[in-house]
C-alpha atoms as a PDB file:
ATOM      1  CA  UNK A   1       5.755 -20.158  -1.126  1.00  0.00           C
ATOM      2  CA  UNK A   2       4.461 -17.622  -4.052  1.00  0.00           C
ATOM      3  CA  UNK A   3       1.003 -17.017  -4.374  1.00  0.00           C
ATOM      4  CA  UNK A   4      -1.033 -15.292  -7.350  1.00  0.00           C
ATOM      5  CA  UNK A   5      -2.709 -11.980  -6.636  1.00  0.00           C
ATOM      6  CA  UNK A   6      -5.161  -9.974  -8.808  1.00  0.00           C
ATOM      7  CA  UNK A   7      -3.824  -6.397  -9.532  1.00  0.00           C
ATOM      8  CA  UNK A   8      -4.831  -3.706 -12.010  1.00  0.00           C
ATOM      9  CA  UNK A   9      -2.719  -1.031 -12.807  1.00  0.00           C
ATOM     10  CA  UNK A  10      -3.715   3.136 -14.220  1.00  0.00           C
ATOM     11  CA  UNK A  11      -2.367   6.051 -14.970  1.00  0.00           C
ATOM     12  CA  UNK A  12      -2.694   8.906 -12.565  1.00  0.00           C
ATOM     13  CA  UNK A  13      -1.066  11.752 -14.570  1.00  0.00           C
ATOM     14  CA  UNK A  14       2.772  10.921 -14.845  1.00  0.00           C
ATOM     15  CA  UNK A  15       2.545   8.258 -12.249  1.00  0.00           C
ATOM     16  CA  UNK A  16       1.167   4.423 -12.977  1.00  0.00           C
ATOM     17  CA  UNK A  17      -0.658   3.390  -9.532  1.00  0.00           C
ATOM     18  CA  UNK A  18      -0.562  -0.171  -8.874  1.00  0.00           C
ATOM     19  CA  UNK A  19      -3.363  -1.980  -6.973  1.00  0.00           C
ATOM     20  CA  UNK A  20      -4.169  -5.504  -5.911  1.00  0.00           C
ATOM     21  CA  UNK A  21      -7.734  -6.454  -5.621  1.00  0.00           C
ATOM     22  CA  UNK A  22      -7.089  -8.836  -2.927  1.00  0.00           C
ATOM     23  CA  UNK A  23      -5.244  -7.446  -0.372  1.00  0.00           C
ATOM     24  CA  UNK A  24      -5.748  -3.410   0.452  1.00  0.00           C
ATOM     25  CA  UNK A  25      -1.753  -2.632  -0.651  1.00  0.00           C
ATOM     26  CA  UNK A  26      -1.051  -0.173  -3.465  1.00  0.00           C
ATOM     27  CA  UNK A  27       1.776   1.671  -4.801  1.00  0.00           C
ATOM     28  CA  UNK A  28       2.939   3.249  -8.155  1.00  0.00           C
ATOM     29  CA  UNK A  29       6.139   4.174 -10.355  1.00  0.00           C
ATOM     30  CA  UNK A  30       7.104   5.643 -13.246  1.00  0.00           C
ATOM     31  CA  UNK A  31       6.223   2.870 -16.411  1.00  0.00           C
ATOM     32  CA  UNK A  32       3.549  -0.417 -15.506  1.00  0.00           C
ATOM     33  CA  UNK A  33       6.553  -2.445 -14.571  1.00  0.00           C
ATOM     34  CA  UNK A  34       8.245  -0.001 -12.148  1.00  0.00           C
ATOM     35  CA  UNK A  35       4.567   0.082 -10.603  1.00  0.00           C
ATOM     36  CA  UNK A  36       3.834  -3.607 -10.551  1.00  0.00           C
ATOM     37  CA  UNK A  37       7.534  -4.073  -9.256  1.00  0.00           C
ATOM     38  CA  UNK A  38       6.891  -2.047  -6.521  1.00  0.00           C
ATOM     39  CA  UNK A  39       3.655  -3.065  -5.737  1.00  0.00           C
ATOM     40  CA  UNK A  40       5.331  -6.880  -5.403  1.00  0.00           C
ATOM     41  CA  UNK A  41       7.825  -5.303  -2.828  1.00  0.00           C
ATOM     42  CA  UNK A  42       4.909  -3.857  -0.988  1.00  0.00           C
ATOM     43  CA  UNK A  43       3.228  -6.909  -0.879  1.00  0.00           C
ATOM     44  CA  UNK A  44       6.168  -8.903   0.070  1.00  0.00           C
ATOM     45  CA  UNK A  45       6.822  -6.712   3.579  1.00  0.00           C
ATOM     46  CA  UNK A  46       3.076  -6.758   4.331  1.00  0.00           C
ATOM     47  CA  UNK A  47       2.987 -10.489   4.482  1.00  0.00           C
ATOM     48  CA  UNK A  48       6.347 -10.761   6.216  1.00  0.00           C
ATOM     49  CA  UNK A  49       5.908 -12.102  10.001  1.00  0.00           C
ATOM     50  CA  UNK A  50       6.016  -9.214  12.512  1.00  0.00           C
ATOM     51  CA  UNK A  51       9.583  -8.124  14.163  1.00  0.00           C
ATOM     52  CA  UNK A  52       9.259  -7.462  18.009  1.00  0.00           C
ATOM     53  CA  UNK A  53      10.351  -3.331  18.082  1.00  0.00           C
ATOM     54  CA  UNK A  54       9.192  -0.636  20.419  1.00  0.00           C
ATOM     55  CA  UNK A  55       5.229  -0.025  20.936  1.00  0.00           C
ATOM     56  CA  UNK A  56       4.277   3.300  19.184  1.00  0.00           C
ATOM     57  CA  UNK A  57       3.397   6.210  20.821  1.00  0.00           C
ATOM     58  CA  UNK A  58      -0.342   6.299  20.616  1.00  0.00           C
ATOM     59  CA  UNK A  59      -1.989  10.123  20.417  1.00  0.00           C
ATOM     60  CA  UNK A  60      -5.460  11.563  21.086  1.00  0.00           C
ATOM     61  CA  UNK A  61      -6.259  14.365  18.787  1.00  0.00           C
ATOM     62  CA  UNK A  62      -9.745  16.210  18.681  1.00  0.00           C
ATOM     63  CA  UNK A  63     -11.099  17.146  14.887  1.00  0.00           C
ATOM     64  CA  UNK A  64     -14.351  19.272  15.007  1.00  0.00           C
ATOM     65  CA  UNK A  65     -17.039  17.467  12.746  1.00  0.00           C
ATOM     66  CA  UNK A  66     -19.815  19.132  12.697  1.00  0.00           C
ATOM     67  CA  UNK A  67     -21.228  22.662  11.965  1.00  0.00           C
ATOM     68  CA  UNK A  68     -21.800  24.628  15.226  1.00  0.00           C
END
């Protein structure tokens, strides 16, 4: 089934970044169409059903926030 998604597309110095306004997936390339290309890939594997694999290691990490 193919469904239409809203995108825009800019240029970020020598890159062309690649948004859609629907779903929170970018990604960029080279020209517009290299960017939109890719950004169709990107969408394609984050709507593709989950695979079982192994559980990722989950981490604790402490990040001082505030002035002492």
């Amino acid at each position: 089934m193919k469904r239409p998604f809203a995108t825009t597309v800019w240029r970020e110095g020598d890159w062309y970044v690649s948004q859609c306004l629907e779903v929170d997936v970018a990604s960029q390339g080279e020209t517009e169409e290299e960017a939109l290309e890719n950004l169709r890939e990107a969408l394609e594997l984050h709507f593709e059903p989950p695979q079982a694999t192994r559980p990722p290691k989950v981490c604790m990490i402490e990040v001082e926030v505030g002035a002492a």
